[in-house]
Protein backbone atom coordinates (compact mmCIF):
# COMPACT_ATOMS: atom_id res chain seq x y z
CA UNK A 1 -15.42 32.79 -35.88
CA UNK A 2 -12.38 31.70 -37.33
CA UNK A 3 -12.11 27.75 -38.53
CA UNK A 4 -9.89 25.59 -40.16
CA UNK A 5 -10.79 23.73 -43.25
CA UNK A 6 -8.12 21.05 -43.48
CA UNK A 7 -6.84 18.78 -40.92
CA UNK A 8 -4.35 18.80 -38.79
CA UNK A 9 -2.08 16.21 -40.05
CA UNK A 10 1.74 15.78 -39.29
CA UNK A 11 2.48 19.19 -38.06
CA UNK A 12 0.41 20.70 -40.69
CA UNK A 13 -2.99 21.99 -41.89
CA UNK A 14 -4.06 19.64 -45.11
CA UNK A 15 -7.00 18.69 -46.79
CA UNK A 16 -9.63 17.33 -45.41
CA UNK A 17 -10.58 13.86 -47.18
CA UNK A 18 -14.36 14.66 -48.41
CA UNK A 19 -16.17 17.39 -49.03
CA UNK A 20 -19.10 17.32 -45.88
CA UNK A 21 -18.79 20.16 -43.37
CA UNK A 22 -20.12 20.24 -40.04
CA UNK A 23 -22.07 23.79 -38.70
CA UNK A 24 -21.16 25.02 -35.16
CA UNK A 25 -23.95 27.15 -34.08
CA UNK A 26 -23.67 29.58 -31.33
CA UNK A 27 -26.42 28.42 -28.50
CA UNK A 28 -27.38 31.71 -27.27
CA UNK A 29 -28.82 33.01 -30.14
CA UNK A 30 -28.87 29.77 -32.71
CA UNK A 31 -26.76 31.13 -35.23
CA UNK A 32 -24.46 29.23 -37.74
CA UNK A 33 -21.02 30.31 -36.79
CA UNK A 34 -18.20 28.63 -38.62
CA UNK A 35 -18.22 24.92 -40.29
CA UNK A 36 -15.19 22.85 -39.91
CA UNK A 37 -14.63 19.53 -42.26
CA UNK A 38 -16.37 16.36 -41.26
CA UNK A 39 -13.68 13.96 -41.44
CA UNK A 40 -13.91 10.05 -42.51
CA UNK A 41 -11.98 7.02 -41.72
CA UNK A 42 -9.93 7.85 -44.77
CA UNK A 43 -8.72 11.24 -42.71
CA UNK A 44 -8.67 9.00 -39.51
CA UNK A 45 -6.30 6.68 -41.02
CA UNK A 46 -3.66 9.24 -42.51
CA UNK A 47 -3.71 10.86 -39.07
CA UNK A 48 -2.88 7.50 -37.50
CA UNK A 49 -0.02 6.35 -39.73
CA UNK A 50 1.17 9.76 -38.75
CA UNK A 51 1.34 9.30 -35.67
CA UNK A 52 2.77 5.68 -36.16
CA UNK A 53 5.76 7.32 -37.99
CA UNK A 54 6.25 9.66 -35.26
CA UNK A 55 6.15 7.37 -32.17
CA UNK A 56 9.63 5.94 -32.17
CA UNK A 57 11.23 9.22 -32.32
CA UNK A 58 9.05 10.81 -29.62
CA UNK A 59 9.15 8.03 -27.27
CA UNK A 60 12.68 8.14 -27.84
CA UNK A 61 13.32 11.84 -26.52
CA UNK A 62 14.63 12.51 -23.29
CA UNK A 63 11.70 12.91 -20.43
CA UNK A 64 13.12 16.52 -19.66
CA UNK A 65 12.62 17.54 -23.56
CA UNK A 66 9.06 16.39 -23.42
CA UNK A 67 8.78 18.45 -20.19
CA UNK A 68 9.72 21.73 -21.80
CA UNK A 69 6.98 20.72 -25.08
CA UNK A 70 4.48 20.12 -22.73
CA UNK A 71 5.80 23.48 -20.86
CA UNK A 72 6.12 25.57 -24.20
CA UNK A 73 2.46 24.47 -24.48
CA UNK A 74 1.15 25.54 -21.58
CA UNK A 75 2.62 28.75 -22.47
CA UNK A 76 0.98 28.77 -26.06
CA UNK A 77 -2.40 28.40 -23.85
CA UNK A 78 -2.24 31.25 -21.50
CA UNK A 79 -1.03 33.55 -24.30
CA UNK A 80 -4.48 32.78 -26.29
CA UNK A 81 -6.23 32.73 -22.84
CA UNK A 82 -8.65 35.51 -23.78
CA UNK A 83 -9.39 33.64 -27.11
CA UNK A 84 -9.83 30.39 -26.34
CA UNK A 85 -12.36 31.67 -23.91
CA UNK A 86 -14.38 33.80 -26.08
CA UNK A 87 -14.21 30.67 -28.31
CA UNK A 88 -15.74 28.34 -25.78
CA UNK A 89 -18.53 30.86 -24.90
CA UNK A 90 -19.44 31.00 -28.70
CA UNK A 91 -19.32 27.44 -29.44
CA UNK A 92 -20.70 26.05 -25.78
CA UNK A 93 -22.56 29.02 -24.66
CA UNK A 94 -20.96 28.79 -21.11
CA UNK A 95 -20.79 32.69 -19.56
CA UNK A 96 -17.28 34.52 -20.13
CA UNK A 97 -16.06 34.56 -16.66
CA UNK A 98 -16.99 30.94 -16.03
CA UNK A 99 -15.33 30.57 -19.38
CA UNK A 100 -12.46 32.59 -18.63
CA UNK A 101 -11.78 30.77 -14.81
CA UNK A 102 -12.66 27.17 -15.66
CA UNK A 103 -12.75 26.48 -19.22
CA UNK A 104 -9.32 27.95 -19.77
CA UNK A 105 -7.67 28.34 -16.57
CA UNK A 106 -7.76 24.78 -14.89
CA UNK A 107 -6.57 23.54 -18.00
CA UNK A 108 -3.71 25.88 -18.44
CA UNK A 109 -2.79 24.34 -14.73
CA UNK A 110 -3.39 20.38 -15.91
CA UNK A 111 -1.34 21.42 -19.14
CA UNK A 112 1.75 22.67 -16.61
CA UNK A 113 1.15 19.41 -13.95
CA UNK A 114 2.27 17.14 -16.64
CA UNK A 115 5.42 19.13 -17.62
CA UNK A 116 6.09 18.97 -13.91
CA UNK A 117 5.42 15.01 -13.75
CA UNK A 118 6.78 14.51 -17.06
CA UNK A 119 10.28 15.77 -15.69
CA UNK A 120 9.92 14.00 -12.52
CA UNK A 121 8.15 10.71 -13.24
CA UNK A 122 10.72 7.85 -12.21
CA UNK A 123 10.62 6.25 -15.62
CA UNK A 124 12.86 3.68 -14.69
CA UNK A 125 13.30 1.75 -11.09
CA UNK A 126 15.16 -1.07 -9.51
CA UNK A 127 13.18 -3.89 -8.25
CA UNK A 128 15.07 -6.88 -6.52
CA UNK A 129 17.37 -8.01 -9.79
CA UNK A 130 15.06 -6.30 -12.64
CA UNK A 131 15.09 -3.02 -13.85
CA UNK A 132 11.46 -2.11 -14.74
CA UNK A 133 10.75 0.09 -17.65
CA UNK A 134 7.78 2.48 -18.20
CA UNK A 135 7.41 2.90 -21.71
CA UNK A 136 4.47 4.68 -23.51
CA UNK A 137 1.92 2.37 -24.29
CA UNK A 138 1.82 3.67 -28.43
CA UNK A 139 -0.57 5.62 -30.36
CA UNK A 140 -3.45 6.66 -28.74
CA UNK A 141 -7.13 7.86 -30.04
CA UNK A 142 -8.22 10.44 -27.65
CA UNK A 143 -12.08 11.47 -28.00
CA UNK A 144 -13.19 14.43 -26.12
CA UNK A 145 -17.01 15.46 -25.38
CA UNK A 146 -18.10 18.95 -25.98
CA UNK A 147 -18.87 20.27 -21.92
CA UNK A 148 -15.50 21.18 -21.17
CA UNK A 149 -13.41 21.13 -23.87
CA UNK A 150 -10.31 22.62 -23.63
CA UNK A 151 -9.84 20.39 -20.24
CA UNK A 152 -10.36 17.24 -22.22
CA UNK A 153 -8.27 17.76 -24.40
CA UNK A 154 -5.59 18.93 -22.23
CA UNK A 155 -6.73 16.01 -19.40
CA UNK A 156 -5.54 13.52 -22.41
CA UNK A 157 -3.02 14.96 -24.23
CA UNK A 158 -0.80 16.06 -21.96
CA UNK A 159 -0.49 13.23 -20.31
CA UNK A 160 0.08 11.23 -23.33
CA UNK A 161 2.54 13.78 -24.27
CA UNK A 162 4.09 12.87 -20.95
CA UNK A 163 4.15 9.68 -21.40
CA UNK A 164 5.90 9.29 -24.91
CA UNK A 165 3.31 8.60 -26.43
CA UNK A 166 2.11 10.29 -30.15
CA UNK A 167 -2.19 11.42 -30.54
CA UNK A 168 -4.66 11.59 -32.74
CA UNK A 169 -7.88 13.54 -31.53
CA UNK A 170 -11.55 13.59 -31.98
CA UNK A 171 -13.07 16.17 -30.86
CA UNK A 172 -16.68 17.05 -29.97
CA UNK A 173 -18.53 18.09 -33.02
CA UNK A 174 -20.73 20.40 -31.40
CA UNK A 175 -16.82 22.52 -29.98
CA UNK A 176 -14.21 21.86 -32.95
CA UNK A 177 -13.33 25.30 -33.07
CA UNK A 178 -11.63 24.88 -29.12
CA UNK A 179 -9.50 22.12 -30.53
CA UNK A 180 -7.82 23.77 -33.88
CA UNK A 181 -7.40 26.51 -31.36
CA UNK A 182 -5.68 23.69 -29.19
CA UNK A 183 -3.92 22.48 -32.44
CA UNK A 184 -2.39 25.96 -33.18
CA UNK A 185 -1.18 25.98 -29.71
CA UNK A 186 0.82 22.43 -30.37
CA UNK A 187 1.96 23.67 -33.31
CA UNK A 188 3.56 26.70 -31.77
CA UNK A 189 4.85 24.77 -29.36
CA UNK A 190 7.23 23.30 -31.27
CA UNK A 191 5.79 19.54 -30.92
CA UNK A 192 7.37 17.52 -33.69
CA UNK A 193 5.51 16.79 -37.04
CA UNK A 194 3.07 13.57 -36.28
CA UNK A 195 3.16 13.41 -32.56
CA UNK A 196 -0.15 15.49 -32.50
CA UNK A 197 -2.78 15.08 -35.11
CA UNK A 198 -6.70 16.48 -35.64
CA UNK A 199 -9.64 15.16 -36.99
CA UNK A 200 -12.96 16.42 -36.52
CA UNK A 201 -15.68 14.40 -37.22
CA UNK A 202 -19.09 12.62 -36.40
CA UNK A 203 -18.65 9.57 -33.61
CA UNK A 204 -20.09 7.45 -35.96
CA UNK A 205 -17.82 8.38 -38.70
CA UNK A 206 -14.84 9.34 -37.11
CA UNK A 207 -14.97 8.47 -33.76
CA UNK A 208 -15.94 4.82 -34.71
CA UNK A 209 -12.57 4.34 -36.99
CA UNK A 210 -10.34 6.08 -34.94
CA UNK A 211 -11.59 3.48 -31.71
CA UNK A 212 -11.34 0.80 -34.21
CA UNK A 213 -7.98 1.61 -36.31
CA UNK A 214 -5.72 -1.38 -36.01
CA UNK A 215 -3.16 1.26 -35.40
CA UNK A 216 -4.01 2.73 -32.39
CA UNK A 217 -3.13 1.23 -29.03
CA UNK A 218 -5.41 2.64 -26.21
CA UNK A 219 -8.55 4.58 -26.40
CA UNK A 220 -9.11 7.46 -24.28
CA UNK A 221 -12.88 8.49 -24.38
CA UNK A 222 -14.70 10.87 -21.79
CA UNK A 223 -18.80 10.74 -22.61
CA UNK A 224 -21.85 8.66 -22.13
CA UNK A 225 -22.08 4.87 -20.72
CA UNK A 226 -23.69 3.94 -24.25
CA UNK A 227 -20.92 5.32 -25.98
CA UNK A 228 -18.35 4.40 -23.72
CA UNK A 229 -19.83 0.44 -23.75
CA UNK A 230 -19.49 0.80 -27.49
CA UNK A 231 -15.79 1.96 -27.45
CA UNK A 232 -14.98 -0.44 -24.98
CA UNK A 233 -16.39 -3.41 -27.68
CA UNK A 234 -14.35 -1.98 -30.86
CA UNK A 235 -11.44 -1.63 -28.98
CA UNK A 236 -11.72 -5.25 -27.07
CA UNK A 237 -12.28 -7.04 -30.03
CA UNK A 238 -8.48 -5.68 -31.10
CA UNK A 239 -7.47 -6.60 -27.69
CA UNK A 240 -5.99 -2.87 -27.16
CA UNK A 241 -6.42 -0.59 -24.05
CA UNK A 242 -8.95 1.74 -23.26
CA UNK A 243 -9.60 4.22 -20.72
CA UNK A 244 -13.14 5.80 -20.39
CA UNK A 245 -14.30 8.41 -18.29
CA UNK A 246 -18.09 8.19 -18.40
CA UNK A 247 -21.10 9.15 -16.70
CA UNK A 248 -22.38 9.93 -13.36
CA UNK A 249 -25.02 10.45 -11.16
CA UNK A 250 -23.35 11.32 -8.05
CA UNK A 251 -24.89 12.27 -4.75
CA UNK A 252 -24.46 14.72 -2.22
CA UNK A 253 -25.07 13.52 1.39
CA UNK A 254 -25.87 16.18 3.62
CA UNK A 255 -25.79 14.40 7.30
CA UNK A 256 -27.25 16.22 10.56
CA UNK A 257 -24.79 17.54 11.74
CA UNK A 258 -23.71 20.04 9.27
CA UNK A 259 -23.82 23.33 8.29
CA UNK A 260 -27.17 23.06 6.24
CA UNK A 261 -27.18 26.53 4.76
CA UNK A 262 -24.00 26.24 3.38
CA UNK A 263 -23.78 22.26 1.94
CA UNK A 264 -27.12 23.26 0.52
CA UNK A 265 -26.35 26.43 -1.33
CA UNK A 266 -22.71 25.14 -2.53
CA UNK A 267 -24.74 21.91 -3.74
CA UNK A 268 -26.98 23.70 -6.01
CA UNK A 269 -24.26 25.90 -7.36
CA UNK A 270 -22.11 22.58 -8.36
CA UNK A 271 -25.39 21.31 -10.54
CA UNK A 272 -26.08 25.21 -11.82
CA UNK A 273 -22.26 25.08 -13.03
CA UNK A 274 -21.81 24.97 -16.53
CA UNK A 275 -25.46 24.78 -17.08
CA UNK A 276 -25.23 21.34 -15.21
CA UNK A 277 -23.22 20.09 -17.95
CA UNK A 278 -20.83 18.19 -15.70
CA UNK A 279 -20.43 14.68 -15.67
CA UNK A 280 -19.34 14.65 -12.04
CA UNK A 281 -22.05 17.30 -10.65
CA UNK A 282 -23.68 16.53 -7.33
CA UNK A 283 -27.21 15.80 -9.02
CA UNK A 284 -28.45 13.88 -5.90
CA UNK A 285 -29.32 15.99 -2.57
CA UNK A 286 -29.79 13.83 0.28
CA UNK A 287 -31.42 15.10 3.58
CA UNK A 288 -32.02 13.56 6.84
CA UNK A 289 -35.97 13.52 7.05
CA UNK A 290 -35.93 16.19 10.03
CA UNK A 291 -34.28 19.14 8.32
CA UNK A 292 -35.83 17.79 4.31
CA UNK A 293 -38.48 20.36 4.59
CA UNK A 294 -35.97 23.13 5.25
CA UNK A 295 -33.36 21.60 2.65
CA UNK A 296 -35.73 22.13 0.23
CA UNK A 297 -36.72 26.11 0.71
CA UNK A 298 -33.08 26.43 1.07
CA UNK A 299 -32.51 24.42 -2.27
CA UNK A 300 -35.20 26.88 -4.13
CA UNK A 301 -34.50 30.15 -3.23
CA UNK A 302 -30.77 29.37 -4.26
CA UNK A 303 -31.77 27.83 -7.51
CA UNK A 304 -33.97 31.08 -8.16
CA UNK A 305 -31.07 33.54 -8.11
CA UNK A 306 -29.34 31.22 -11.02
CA UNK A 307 -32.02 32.24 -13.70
CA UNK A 308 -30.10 35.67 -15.67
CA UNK A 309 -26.39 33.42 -14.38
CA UNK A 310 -26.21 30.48 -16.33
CA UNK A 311 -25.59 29.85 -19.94
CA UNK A 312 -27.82 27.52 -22.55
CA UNK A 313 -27.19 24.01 -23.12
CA UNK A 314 -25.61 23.19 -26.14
CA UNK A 315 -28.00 22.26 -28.52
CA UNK A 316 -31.55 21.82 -28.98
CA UNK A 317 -31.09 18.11 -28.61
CA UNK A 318 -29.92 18.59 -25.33
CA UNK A 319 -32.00 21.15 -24.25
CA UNK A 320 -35.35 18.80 -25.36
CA UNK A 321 -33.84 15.76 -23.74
CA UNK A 322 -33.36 17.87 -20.30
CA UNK A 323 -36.79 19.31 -20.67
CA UNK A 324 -38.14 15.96 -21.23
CA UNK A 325 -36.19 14.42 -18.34
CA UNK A 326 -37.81 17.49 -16.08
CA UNK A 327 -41.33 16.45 -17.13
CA UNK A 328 -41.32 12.38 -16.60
CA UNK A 329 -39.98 13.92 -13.10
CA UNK A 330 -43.20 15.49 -12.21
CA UNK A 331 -45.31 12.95 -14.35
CA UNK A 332 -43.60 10.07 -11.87
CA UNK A 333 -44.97 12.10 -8.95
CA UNK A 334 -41.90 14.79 -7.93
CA UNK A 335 -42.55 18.29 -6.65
CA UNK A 336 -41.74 21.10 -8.65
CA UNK A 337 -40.21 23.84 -6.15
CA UNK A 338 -38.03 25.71 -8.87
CA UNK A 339 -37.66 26.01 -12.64
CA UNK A 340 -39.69 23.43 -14.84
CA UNK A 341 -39.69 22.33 -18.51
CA UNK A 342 -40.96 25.93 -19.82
CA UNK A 343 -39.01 27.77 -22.01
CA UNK A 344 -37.62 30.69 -19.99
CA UNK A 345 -36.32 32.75 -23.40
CA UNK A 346 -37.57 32.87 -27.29
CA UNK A 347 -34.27 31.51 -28.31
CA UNK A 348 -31.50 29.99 -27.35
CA UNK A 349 -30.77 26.05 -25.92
CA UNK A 350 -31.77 27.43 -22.24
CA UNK A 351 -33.36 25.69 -19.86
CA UNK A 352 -34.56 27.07 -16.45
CA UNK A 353 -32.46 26.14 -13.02
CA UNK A 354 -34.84 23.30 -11.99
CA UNK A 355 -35.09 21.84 -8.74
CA UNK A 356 -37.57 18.83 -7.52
CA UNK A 357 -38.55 17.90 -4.48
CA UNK A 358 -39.92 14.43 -3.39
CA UNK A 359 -37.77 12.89 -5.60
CA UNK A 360 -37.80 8.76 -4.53
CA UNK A 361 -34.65 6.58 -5.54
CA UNK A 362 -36.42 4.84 -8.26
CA UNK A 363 -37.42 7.64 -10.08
CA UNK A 364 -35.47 8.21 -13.54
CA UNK A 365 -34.46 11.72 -12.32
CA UNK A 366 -33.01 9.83 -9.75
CA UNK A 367 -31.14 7.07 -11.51
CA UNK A 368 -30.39 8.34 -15.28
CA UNK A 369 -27.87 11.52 -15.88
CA UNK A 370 -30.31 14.29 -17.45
CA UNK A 371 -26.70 16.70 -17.78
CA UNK A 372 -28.93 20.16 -17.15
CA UNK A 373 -29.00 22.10 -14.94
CA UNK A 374 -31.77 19.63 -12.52
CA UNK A 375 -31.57 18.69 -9.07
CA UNK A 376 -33.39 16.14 -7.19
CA UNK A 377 -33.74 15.88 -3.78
CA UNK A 378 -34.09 13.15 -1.23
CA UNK A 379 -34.89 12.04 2.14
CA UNK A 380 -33.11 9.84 4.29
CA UNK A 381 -33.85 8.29 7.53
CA UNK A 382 -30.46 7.10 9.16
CA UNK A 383 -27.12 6.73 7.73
CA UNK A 384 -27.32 3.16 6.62
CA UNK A 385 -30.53 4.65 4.57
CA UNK A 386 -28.16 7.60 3.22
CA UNK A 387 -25.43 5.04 2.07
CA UNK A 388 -27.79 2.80 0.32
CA UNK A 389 -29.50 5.56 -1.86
CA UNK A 390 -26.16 6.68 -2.20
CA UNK A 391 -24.98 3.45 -4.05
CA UNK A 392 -28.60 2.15 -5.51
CA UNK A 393 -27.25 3.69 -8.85
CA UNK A 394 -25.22 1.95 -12.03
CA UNK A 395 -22.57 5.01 -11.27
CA UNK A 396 -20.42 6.22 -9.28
CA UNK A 397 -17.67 8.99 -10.84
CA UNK A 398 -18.06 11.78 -7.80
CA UNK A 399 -19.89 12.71 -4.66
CA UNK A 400 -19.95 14.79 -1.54
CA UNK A 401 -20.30 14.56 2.10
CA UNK A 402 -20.78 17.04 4.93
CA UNK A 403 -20.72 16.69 8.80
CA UNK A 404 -19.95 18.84 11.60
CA UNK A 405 -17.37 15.98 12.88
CA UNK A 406 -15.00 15.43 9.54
CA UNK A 407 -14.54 12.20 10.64
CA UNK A 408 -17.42 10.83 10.43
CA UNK A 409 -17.88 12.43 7.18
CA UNK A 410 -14.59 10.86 5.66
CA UNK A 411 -15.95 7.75 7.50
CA UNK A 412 -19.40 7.66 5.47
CA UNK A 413 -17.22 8.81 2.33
CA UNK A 414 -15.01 5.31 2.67
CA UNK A 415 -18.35 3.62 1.90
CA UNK A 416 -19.83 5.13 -0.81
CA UNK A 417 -19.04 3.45 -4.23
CA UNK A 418 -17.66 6.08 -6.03
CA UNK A 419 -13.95 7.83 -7.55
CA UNK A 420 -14.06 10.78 -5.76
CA UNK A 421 -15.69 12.56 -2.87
CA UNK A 422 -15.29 16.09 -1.63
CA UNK A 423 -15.48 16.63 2.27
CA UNK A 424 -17.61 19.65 3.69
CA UNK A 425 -16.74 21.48 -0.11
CA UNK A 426 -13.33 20.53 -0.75
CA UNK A 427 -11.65 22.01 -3.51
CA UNK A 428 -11.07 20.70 -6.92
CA UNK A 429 -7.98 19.17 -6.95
CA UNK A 430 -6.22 19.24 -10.63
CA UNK A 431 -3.39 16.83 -9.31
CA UNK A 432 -5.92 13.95 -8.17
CA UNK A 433 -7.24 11.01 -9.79
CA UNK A 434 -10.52 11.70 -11.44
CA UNK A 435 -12.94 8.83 -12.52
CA UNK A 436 -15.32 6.43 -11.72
CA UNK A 437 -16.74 3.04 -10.47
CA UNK A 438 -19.30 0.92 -11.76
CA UNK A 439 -20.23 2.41 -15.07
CA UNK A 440 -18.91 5.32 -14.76
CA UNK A 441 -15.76 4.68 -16.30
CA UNK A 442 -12.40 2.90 -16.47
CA UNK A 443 -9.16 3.76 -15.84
CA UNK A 444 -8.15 7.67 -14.05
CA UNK A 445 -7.22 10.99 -15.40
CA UNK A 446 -5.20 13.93 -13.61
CA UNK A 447 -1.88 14.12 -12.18
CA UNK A 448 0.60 10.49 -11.67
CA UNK A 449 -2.61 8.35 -11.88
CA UNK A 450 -3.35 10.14 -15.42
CA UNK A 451 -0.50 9.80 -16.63
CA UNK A 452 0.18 5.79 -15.59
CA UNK A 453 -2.90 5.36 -17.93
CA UNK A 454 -0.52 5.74 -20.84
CA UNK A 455 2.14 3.84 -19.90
CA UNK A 456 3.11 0.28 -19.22
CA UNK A 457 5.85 -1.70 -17.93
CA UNK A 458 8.38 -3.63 -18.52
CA UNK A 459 11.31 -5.37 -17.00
CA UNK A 460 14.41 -6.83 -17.52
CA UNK A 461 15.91 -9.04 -14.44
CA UNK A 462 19.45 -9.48 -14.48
């Protein structure tokens, strides 16, 4: 695979800092295949006053101009389309059609929302005798996990783009090779020297002076609570902004009057989906005690057709924490019914599509993200039962309803303590606000909500 060994630095590929490389190693088969540099605060800090240097003149360009950047970089995407996909199957491991449709499609369509909003977005309104100003909040430190990457990047860039503002990123160590794609895209894009800027890196290293620079103004992180928490402490103690999009747990109520067949089989495919990678999957099947018994056959024989479909995780770390999350399952007393902890290949970060039955609310599988491909299910008795297993977690980023009546469906949706919930398998929406309650986040990304995370306000009365 092809890889950078500089930086991208002020609209050009320099030197990284040090000397330490980082391996990215293909999860199918294990195999070393590039290294990219492993940045350090040193690196971190030339990419912000970069970016410091370019803020007045990019938040200084007309709205429409930004709009045809952001536009021109959209383009840039779809004409590497085919790449960037191969790239994320080699460095994530995710299948090339899943990598084709979601890795790289949805976020060619965020990338071309935010040229849309960035044209439109009333940047300036009357209000009584003020005139109120949204401005772009600064420089902002945007750190991107490794399960979808492309979308994360795009999910915070563009809107920051949008918004005036200038970037550095850190990117996922375990998919750098996505973002210098991502960079080359900028780049040939025509985005001005400085208002885009990459550092790979370690979190600890890099991750933990970029959320800490004195020079940034607002973190935007998407990863785990602990992280997240951590973020959220560097960056209060500098009093600056942060928006975090963390993790979930998120549970998909199935209520007795639906189509069971159906909420069951598209429930298992959203946890089998990117090898359950997915911060917002539907990990959580609940089922009314009369029809649990036939939920969970259903559940099963669905989950057995995903075995030759979906790709590894991506690493062994992950793959032993999700195999170790599957066996305190069945140690604290849940049915196996499909998959387990066995390895189903000689190599390769795979782990079997697992479902478990008998699953109890204060189970870990039931109240800790495992991010595998896992799911529990559980019984209800009534709907006031439903709703509190529903909540009884520290999260709440997604969920899912389904009912025969849709109102009583968006009814029990109203209720649950959570960002977002699809109704009887609504589609992803890339315009919506995405994130969480509890601790599953702060803040929103997509569409007008995404992009009023990088702004703020200010008025003048006259």
């Amino acid at each position: 695979m092809k890889a950078h060994d500089g930086m991208y630095l002020d609209g050009a590929w320099r030197p990284a800092a040090g000397t330490d490389t980082i391996a990215v190693v293909n999860p199918v088969d294990e195999q070393v295949i590039a290294e990219v540099p492993a940045g350090t605060a040193e690196d971190v800090d030339a990419a912000v006053r970069a970016a410091r240097a370019a803020l007045p003149g990019w938040a200084a360009t007309a709205p429409a101009e930004r709009a045809a950047r952001i536009t021109a970089l959209r383009d840039a995407l779809a004409a590497r389309k085919d790449e960037i996909a191969g790239t994320v199957t080699a460095e994530l491991g995710a299948p090339l059609p899943f990598a084709q449709a979601v890795h790289t499609g949805m976020p060619i369509a965020v990338a071309g929302s935010y040229a849309e909003l960035a044209a439109s977005h009333p940047f300036e309104e009357r209000v009584g005798n003020s005139t109120v100003y949204a401005e772009p909040v600064g420089v902002v430190g945007a750190i991107t996990p490794w399960n979808y990457p492309l979308h994360q990047i795009v999910a915070k860039v563009a809107p920051a783009l949008a918004a005036g503002c200038t970037v550095v990123l850190k990117p996922a160590e375990d998919t750098p090779l996505t973002a210098q794609l991502f960079a080359e895209a900028v780049h040939a894009a025509g985005v001005p020297a400085g208002v885009f800027n990459l550092v790979t890196g370690l979190g600890p290293v890099a991750g933990q002076a970029l959320a800490g620079h004195e020079g940034v103004d607002l973190v935007s992180f998407t990863g785990s609570t602990a992280v997240g928490s951590r973020i959220g402490a560097l960056a209060g103690a500098a009093v600056k902004r942060v928006a975090l999009e963390l993790g979930g747990k998120s549970a998909n109520v199935i209520l007795p009057d639906a189509d069971l067949a159906r909420a069951v089989a598209v429930g298992v495919a959203n946890v089998m989906g990117n090898s359950g990678q997915t911060c917002s999957a539907w990990t959580r099947m609940l089922v009314h005690t009369s029809q649990y018994d036939e939920a969970v056959a259903l559940a099963a024989e669905a989950a057995a057709k995903y075995g030759d479909r979906i790709g590894p995780l991506v690493s062994a770390g992950q793959r032993d924490r999700v195999r170790g999350y599957i066996e305190r399952g069945l140690a604290e007393g849940a049915r196996l019914v499909a998959g387990g902890p066995g390895a189903p290949r000689e190599r390769g970060y795979f782990v079997s599509p697992t479902v478990l039955a008998d699953v109890t609310p204060e189970m870990t599988v039931a109240q800790e993200e495992i991010f595998g491909p896992v799911l529990s299910i559980l019984r209800y008795e009534d709907e006031d039962d439903a709703l509190r297993i529903a909540n009884g977690t520290v999260y709440g980023l997604a969920g899912a309803v389904w009912s025969g009546d849709e109102d009583r469906a968006v009814a029990f949706a109203r209720r649950m303590e959570t960002g977002q919930v699809d109704i009887n398998g609504g589609r992803f929406n890339p315009v919506a606000p995405f994130g969480g309650y509890k601790r599953s986040g702060v803040g929103r990304e997509l569409g007008a909500h995404g992009l009023a995370e990088y702004l703020q306000t200010k008025s003048l009365q006259f």
